[in-house]
PDB file of N, CA and C in Angstrom:
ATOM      1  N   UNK A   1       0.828  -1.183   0.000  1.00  0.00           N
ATOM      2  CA  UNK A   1       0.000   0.000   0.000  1.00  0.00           C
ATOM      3  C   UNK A   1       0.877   1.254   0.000  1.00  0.00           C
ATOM      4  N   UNK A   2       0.464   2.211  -0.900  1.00  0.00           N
ATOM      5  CA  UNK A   2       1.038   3.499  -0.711  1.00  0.00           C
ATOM      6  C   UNK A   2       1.273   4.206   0.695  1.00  0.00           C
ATOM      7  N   UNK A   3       2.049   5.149   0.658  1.00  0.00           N
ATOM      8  CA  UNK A   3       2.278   5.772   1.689  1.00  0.00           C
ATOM      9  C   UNK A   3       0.909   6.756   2.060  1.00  0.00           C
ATOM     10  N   UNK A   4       0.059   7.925   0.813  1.00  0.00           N
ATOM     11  CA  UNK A   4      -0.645   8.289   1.228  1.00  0.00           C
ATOM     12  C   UNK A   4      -2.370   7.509   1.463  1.00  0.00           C
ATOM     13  N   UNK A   5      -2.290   6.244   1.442  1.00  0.00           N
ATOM     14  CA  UNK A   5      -3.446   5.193   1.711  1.00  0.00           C
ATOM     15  C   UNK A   5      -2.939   5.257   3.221  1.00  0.00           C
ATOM     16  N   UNK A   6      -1.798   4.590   3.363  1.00  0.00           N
ATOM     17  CA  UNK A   6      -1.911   4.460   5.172  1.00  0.00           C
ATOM     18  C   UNK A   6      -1.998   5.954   6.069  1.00  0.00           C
ATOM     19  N   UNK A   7      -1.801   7.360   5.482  1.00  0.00           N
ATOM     20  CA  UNK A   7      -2.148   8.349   6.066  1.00  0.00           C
ATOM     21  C   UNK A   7      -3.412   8.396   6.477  1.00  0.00           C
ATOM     22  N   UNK A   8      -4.243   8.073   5.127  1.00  0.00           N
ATOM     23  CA  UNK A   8      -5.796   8.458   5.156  1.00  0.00           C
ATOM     24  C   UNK A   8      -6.079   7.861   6.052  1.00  0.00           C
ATOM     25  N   UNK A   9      -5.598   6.416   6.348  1.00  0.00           N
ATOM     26  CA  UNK A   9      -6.210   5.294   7.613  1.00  0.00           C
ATOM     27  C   UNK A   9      -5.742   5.543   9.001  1.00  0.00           C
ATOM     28  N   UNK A  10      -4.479   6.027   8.894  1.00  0.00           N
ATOM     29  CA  UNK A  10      -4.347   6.544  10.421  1.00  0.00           C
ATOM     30  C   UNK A  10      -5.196   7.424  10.663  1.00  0.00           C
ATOM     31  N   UNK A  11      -5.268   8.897   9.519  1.00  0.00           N
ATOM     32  CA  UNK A  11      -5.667  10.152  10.107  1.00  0.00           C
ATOM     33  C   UNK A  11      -7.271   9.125  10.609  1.00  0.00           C
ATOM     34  N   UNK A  12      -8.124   8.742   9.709  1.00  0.00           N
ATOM     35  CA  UNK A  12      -9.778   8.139   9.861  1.00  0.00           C
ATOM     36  C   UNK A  12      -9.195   7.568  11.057  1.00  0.00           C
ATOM     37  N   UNK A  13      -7.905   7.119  11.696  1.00  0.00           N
ATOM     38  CA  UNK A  13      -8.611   5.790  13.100  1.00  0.00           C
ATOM     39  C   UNK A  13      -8.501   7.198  13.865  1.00  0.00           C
ATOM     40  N   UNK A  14      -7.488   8.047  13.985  1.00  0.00           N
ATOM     41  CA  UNK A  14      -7.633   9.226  15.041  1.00  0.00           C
ATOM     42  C   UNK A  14      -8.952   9.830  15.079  1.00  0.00           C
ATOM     43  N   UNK A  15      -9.593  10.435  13.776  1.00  0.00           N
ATOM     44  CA  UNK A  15     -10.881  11.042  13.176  1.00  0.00           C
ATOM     45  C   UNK A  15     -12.175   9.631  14.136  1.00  0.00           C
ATOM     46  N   UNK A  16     -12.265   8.798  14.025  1.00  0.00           N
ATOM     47  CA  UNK A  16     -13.058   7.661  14.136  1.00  0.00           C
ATOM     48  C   UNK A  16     -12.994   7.809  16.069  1.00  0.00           C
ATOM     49  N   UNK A  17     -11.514   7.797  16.526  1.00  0.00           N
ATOM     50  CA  UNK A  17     -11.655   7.654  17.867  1.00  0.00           C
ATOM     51  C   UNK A  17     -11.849   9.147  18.379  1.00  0.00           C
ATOM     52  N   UNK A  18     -11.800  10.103  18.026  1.00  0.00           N
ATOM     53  CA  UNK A  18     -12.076  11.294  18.550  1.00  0.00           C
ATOM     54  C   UNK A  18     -13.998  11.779  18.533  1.00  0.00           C
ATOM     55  N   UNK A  19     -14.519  10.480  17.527  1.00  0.00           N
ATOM     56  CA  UNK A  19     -15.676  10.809  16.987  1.00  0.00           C
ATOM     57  C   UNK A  19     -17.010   9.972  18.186  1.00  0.00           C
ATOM     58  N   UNK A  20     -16.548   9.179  19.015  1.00  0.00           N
ATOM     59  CA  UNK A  20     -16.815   8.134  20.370  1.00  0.00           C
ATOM     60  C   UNK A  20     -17.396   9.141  20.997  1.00  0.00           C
ATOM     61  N   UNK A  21     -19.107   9.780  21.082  1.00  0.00           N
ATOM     62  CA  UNK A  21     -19.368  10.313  22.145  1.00  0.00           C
ATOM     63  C   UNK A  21     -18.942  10.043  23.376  1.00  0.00           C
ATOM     64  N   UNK A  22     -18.774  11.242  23.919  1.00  0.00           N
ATOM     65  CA  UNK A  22     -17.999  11.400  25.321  1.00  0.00           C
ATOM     66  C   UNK A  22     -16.544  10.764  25.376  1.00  0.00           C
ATOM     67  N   UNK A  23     -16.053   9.876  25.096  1.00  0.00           N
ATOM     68  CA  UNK A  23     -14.830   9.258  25.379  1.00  0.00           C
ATOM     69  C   UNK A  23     -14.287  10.463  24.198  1.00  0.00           C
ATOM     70  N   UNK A  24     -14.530  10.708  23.364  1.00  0.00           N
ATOM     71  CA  UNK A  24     -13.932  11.673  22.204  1.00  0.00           C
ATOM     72  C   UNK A  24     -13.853  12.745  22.960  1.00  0.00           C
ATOM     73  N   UNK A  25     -14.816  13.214  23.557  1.00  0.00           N
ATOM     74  CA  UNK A  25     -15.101  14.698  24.229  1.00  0.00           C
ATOM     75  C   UNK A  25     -13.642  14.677  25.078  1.00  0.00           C
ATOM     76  N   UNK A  26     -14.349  13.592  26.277  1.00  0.00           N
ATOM     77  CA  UNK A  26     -12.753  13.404  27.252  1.00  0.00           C
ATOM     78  C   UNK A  26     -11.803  13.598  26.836  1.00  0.00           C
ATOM     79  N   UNK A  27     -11.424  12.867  25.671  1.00  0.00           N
ATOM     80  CA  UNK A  27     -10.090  12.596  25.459  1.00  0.00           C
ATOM     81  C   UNK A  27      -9.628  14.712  25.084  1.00  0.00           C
ATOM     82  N   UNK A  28     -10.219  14.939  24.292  1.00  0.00           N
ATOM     83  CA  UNK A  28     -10.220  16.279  24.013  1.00  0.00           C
ATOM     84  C   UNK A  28     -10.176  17.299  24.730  1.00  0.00           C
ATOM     85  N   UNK A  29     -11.270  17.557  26.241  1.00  0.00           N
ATOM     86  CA  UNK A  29     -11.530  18.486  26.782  1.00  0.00           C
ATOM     87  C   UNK A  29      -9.511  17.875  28.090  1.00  0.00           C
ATOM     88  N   UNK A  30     -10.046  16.596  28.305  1.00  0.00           N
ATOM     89  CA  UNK A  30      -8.819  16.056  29.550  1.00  0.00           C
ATOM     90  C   UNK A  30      -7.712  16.739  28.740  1.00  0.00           C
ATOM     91  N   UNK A  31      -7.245  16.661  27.889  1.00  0.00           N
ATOM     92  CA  UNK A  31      -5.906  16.936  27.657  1.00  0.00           C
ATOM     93  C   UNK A  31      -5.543  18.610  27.046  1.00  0.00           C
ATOM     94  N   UNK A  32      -6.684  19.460  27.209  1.00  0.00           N
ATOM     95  CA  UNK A  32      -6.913  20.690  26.952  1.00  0.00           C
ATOM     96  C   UNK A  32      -6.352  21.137  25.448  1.00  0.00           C
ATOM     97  N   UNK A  33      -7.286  20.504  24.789  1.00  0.00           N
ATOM     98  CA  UNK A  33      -7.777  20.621  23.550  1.00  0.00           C
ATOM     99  C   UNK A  33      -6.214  20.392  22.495  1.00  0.00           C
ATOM    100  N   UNK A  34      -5.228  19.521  22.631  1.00  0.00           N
ATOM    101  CA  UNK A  34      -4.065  19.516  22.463  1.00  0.00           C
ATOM    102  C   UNK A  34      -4.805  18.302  21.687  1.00  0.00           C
ATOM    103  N   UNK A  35      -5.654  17.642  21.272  1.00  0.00           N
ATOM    104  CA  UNK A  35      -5.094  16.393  20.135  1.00  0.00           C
ATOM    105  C   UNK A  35      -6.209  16.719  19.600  1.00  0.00           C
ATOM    106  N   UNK A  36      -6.957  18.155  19.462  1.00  0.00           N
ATOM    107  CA  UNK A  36      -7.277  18.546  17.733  1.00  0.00           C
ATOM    108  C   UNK A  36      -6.023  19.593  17.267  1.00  0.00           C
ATOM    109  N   UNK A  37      -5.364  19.730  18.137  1.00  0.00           N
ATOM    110  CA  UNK A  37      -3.976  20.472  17.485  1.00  0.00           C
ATOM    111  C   UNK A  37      -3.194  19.518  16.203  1.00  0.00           C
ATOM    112  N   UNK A  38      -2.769  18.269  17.392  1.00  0.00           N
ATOM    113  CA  UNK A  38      -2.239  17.329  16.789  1.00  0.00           C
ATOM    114  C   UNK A  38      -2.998  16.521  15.792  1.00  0.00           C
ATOM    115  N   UNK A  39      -4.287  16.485  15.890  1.00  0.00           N
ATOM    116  CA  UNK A  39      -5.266  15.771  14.370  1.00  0.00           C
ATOM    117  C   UNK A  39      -4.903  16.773  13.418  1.00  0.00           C
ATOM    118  N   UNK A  40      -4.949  18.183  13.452  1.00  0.00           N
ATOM    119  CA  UNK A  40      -4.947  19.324  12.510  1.00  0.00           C
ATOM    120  C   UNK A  40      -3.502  19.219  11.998  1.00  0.00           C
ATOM    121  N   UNK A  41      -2.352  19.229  12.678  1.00  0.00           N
ATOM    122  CA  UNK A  41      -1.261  18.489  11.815  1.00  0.00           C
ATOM    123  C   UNK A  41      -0.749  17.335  11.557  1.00  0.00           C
ATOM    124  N   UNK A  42      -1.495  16.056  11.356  1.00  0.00           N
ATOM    125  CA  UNK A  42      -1.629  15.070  10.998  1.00  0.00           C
ATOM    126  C   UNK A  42      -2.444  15.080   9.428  1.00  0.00           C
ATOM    127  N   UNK A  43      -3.350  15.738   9.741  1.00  0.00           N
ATOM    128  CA  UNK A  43      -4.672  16.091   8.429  1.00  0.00           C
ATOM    129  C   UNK A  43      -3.408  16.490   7.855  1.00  0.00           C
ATOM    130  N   UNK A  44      -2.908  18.060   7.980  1.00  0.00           N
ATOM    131  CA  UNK A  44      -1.734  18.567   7.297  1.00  0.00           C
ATOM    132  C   UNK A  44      -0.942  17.435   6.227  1.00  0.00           C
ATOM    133  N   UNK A  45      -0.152  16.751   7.599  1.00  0.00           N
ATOM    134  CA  UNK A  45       1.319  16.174   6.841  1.00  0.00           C
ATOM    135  C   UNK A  45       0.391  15.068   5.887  1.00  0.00           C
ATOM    136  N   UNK A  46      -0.977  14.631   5.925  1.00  0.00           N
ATOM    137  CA  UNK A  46      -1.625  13.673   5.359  1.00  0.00           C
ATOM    138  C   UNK A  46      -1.700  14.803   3.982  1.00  0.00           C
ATOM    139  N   UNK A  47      -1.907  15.255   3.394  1.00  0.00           N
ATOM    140  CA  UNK A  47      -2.581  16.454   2.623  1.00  0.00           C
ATOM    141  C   UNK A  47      -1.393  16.720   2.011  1.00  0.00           C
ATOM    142  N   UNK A  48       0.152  16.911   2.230  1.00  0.00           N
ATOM    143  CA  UNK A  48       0.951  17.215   1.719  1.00  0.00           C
ATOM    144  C   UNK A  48       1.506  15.752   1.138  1.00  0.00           C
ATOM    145  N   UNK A  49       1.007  14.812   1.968  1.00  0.00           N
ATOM    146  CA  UNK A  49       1.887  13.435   1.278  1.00  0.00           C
ATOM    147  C   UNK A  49       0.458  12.684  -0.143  1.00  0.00           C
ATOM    148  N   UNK A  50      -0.600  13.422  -0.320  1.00  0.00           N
ATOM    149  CA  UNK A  50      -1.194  13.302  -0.853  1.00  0.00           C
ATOM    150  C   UNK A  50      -1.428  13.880  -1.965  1.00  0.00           C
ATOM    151  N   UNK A  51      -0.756  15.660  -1.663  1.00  0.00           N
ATOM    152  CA  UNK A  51      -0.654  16.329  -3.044  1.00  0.00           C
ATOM    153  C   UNK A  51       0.839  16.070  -3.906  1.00  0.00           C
ATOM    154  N   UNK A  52       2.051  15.365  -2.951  1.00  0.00           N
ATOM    155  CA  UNK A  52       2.788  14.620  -3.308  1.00  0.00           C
ATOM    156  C   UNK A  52       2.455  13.848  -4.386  1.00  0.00           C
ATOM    157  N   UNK A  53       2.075  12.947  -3.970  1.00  0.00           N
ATOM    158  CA  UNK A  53       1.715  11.620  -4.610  1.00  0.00           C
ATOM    159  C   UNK A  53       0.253  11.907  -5.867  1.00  0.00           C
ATOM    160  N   UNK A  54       0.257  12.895  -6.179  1.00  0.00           N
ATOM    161  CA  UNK A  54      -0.903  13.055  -6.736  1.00  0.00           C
ATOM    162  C   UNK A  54      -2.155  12.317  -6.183  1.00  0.00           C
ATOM    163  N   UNK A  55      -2.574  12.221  -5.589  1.00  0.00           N
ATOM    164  CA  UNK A  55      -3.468  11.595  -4.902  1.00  0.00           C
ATOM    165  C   UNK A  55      -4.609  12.989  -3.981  1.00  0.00           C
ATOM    166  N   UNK A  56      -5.811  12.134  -4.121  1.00  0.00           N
ATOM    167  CA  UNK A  56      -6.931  13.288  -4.128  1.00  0.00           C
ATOM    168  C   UNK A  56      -6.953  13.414  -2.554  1.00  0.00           C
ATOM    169  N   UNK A  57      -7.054  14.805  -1.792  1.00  0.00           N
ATOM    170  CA  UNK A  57      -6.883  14.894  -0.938  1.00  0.00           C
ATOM    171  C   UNK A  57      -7.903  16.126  -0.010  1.00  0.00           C
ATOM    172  N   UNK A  58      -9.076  16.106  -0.810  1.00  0.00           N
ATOM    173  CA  UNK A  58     -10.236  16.867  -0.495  1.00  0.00           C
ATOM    174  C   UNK A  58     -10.845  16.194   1.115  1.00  0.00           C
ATOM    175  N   UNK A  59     -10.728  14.961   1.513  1.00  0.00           N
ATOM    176  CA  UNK A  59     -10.569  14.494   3.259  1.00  0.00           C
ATOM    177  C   UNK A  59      -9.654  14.978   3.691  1.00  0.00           C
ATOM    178  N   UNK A  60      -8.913  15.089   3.386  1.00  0.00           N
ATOM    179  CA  UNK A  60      -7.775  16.014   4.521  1.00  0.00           C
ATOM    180  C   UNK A  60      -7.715  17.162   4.824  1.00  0.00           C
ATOM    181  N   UNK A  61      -8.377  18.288   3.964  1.00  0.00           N
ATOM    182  CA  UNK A  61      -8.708  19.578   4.009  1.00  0.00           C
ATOM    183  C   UNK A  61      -9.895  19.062   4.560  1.00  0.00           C
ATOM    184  N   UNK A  62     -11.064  18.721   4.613  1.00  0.00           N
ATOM    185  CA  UNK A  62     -12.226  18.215   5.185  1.00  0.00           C
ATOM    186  C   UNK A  62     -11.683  17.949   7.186  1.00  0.00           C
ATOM    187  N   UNK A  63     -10.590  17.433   7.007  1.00  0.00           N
ATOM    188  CA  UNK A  63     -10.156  16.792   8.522  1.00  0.00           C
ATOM    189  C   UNK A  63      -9.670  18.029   9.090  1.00  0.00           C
ATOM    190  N   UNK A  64      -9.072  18.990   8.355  1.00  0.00           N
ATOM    191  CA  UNK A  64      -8.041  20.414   8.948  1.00  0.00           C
ATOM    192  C   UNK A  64      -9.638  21.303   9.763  1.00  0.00           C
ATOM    193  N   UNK A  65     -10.379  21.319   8.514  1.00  0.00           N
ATOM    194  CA  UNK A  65     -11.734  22.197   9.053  1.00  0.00           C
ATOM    195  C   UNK A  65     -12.213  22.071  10.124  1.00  0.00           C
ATOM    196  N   UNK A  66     -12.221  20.462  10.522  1.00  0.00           N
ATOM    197  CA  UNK A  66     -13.067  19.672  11.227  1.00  0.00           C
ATOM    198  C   UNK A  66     -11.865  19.960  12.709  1.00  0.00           C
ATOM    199  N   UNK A  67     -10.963  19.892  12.670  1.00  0.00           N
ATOM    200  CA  UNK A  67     -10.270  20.342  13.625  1.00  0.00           C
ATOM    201  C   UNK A  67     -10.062  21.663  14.044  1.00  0.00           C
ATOM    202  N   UNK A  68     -10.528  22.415  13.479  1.00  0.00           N
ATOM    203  CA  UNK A  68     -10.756  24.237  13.983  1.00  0.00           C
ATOM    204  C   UNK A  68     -11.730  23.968  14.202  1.00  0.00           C
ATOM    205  N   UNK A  69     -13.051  23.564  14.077  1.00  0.00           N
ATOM    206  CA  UNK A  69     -14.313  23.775  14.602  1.00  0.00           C
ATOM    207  C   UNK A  69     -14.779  22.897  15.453  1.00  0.00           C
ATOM    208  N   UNK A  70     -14.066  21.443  15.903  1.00  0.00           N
ATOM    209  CA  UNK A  70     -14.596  20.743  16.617  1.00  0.00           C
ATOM    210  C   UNK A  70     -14.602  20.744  18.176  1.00  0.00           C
ATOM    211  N   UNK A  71     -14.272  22.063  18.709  1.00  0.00           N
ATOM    212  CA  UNK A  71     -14.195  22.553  20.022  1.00  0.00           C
ATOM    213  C   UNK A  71     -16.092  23.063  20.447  1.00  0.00           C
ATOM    214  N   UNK A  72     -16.685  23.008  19.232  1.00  0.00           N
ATOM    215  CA  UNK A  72     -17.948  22.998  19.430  1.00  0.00           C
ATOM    216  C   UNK A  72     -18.835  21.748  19.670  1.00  0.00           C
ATOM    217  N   UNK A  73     -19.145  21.170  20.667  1.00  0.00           N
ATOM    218  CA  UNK A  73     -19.835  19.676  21.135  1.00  0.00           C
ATOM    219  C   UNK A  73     -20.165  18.745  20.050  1.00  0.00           C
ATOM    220  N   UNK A  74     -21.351  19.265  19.947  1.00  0.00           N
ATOM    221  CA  UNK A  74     -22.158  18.458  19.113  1.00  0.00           C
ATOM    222  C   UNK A  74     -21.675  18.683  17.468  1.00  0.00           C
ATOM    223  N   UNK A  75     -21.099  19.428  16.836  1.00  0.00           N
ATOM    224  CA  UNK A  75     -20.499  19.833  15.445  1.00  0.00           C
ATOM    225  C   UNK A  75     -19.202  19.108  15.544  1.00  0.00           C
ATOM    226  N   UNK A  76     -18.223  19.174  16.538  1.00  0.00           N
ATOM    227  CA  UNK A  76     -17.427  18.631  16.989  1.00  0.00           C
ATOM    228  C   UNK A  76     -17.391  16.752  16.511  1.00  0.00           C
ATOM    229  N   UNK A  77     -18.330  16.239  17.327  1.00  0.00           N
ATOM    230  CA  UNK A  77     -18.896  14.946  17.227  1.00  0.00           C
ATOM    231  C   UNK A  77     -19.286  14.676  15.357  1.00  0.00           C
ATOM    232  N   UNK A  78     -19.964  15.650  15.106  1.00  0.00           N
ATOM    233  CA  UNK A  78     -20.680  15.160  13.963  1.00  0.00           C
ATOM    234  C   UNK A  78     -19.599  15.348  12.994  1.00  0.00           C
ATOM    235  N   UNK A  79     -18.703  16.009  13.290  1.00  0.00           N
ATOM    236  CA  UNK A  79     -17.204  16.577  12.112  1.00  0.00           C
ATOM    237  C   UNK A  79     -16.871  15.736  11.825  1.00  0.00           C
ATOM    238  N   UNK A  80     -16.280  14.850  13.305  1.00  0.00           N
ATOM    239  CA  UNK A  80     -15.474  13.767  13.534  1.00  0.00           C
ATOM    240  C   UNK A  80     -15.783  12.591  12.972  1.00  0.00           C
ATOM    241  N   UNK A  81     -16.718  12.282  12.998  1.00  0.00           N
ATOM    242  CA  UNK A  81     -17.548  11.263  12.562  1.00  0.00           C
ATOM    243  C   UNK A  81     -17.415  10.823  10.693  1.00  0.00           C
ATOM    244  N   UNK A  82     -18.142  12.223  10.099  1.00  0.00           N
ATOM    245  CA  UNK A  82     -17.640  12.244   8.776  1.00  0.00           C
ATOM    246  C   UNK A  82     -16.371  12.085   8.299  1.00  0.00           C
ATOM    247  N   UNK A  83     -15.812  12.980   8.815  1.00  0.00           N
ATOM    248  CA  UNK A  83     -14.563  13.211   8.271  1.00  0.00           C
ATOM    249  C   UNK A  83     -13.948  12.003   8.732  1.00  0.00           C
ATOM    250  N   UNK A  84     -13.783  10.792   9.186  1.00  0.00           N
ATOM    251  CA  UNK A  84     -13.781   9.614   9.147  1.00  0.00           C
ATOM    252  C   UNK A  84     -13.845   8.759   8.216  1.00  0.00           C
ATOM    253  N   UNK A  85     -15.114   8.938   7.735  1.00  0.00           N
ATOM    254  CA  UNK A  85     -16.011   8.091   6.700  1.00  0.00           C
ATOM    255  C   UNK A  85     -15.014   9.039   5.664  1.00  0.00           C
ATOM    256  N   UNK A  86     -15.032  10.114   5.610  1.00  0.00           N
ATOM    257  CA  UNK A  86     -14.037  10.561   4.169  1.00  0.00           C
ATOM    258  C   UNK A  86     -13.195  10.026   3.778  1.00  0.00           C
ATOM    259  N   UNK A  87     -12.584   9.872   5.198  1.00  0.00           N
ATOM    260  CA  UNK A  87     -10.506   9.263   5.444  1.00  0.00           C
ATOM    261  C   UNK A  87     -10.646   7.998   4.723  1.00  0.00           C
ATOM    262  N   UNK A  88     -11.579   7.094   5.166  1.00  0.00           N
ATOM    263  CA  UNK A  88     -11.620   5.643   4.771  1.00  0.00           C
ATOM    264  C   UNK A  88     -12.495   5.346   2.932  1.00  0.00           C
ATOM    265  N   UNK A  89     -12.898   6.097   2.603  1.00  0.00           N
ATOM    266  CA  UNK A  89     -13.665   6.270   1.645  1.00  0.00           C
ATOM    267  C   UNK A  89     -12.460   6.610   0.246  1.00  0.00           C
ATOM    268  N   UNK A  90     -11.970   7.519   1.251  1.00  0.00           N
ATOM    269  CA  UNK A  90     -10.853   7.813   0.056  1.00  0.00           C
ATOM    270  C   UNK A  90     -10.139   7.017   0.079  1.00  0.00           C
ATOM    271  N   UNK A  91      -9.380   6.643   1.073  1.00  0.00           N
ATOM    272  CA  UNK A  91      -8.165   5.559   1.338  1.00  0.00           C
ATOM    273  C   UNK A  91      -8.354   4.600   0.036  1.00  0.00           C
ATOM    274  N   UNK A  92      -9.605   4.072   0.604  1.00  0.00           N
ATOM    275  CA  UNK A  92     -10.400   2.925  -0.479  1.00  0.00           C
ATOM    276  C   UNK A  92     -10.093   3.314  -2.153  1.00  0.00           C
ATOM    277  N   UNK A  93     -10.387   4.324  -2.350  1.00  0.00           N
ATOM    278  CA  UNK A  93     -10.784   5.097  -3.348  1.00  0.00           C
ATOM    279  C   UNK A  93      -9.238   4.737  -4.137  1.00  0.00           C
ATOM    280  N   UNK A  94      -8.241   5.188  -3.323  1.00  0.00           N
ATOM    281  CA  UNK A  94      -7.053   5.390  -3.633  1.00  0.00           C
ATOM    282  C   UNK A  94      -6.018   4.217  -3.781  1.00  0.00           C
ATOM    283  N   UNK A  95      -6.579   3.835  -2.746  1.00  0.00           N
ATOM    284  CA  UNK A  95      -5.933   2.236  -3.091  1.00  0.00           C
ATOM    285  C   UNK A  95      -6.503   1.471  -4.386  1.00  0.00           C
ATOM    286  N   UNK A  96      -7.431   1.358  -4.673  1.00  0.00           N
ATOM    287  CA  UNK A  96      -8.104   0.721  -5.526  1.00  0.00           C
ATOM    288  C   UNK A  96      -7.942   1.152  -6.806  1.00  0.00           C
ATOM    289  N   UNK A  97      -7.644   2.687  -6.789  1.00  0.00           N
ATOM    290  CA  UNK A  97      -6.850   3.616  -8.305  1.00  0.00           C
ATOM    291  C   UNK A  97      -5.498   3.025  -8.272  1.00  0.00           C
ATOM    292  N   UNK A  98      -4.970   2.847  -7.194  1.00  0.00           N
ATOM    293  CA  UNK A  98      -3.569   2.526  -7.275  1.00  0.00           C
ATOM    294  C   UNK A  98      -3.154   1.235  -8.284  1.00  0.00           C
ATOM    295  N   UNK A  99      -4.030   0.343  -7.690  1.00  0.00           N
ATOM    296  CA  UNK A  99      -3.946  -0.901  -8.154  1.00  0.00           C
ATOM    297  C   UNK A  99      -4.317  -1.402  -9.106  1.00  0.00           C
ATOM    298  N   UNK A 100      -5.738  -0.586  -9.704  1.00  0.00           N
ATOM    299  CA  UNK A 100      -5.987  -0.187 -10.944  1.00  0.00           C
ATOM    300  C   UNK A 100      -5.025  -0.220 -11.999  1.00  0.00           C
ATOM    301  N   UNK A 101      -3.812   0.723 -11.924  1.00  0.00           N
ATOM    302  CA  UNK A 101      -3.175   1.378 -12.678  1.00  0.00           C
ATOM    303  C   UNK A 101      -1.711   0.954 -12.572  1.00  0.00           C
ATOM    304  N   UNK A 102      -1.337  -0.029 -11.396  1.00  0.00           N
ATOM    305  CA  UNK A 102      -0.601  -1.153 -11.329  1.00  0.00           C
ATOM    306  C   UNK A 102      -0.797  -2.330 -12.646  1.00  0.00           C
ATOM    307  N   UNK A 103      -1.801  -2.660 -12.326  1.00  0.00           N
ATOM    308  CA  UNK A 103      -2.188  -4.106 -12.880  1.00  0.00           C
ATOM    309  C   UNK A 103      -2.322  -3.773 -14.355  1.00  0.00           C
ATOM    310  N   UNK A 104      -2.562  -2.691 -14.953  1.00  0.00           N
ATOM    311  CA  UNK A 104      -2.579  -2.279 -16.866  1.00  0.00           C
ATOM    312  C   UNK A 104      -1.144  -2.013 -17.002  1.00  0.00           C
ATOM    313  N   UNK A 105      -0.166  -1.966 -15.977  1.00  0.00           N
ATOM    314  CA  UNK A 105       0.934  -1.600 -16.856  1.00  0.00           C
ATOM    315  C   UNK A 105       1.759  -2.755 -17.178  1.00  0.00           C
TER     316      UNK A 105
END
């Protein structure tokens, strides 16, 4: 697997576990709001290893957003959540172009 497929899947398991009503909240509010810092440059270095690789990277700008605004509860939750389903959607997406375009050459 490519390098920017396993980004998308880390950033979605961080995105996925931050998205756990209340245990997401906790984890967020307990550590004073320091791992949507760290999701927001994760999304980042995901986004740069994606415009690298030519690889589509409209979830990762989706994940950066979702990390400036998810200090709001319930938007917070619902960000997280999607922008999850993006991470893994694309991953998919990308892997499956990859291999695509492996296997014709």
């Amino acid at each position: 697997m490519k390098l920017s497929v396993w980004a998308k899947v880390v950033s979605g398991l961080f995105e996925l576990i931050l998205a756990i009503p209340i245990i997401g909240g906790l984890i967020v509010i307990g550590n004073g709001y320091l791992p949507l810092t760290i999701v927001f440059f994760l999304h980042l270095t995901t986004l740069i290893i994606c415009v690298a690789a030519k690889h589509s990277f409209k979830s990762s700008v989706l994940g950066m957003i979702t990390s400036l605004i998810a200090w709001i509860p319930v938007v917070g939750w619902l960000f997280h959540g999607l922008t999850s389903i993006a991470l893994f959607v694309s991953a998919y997406q990308t892997r499956k172009k990859i291999s695509t375009s492996s296997s014709i050459q």
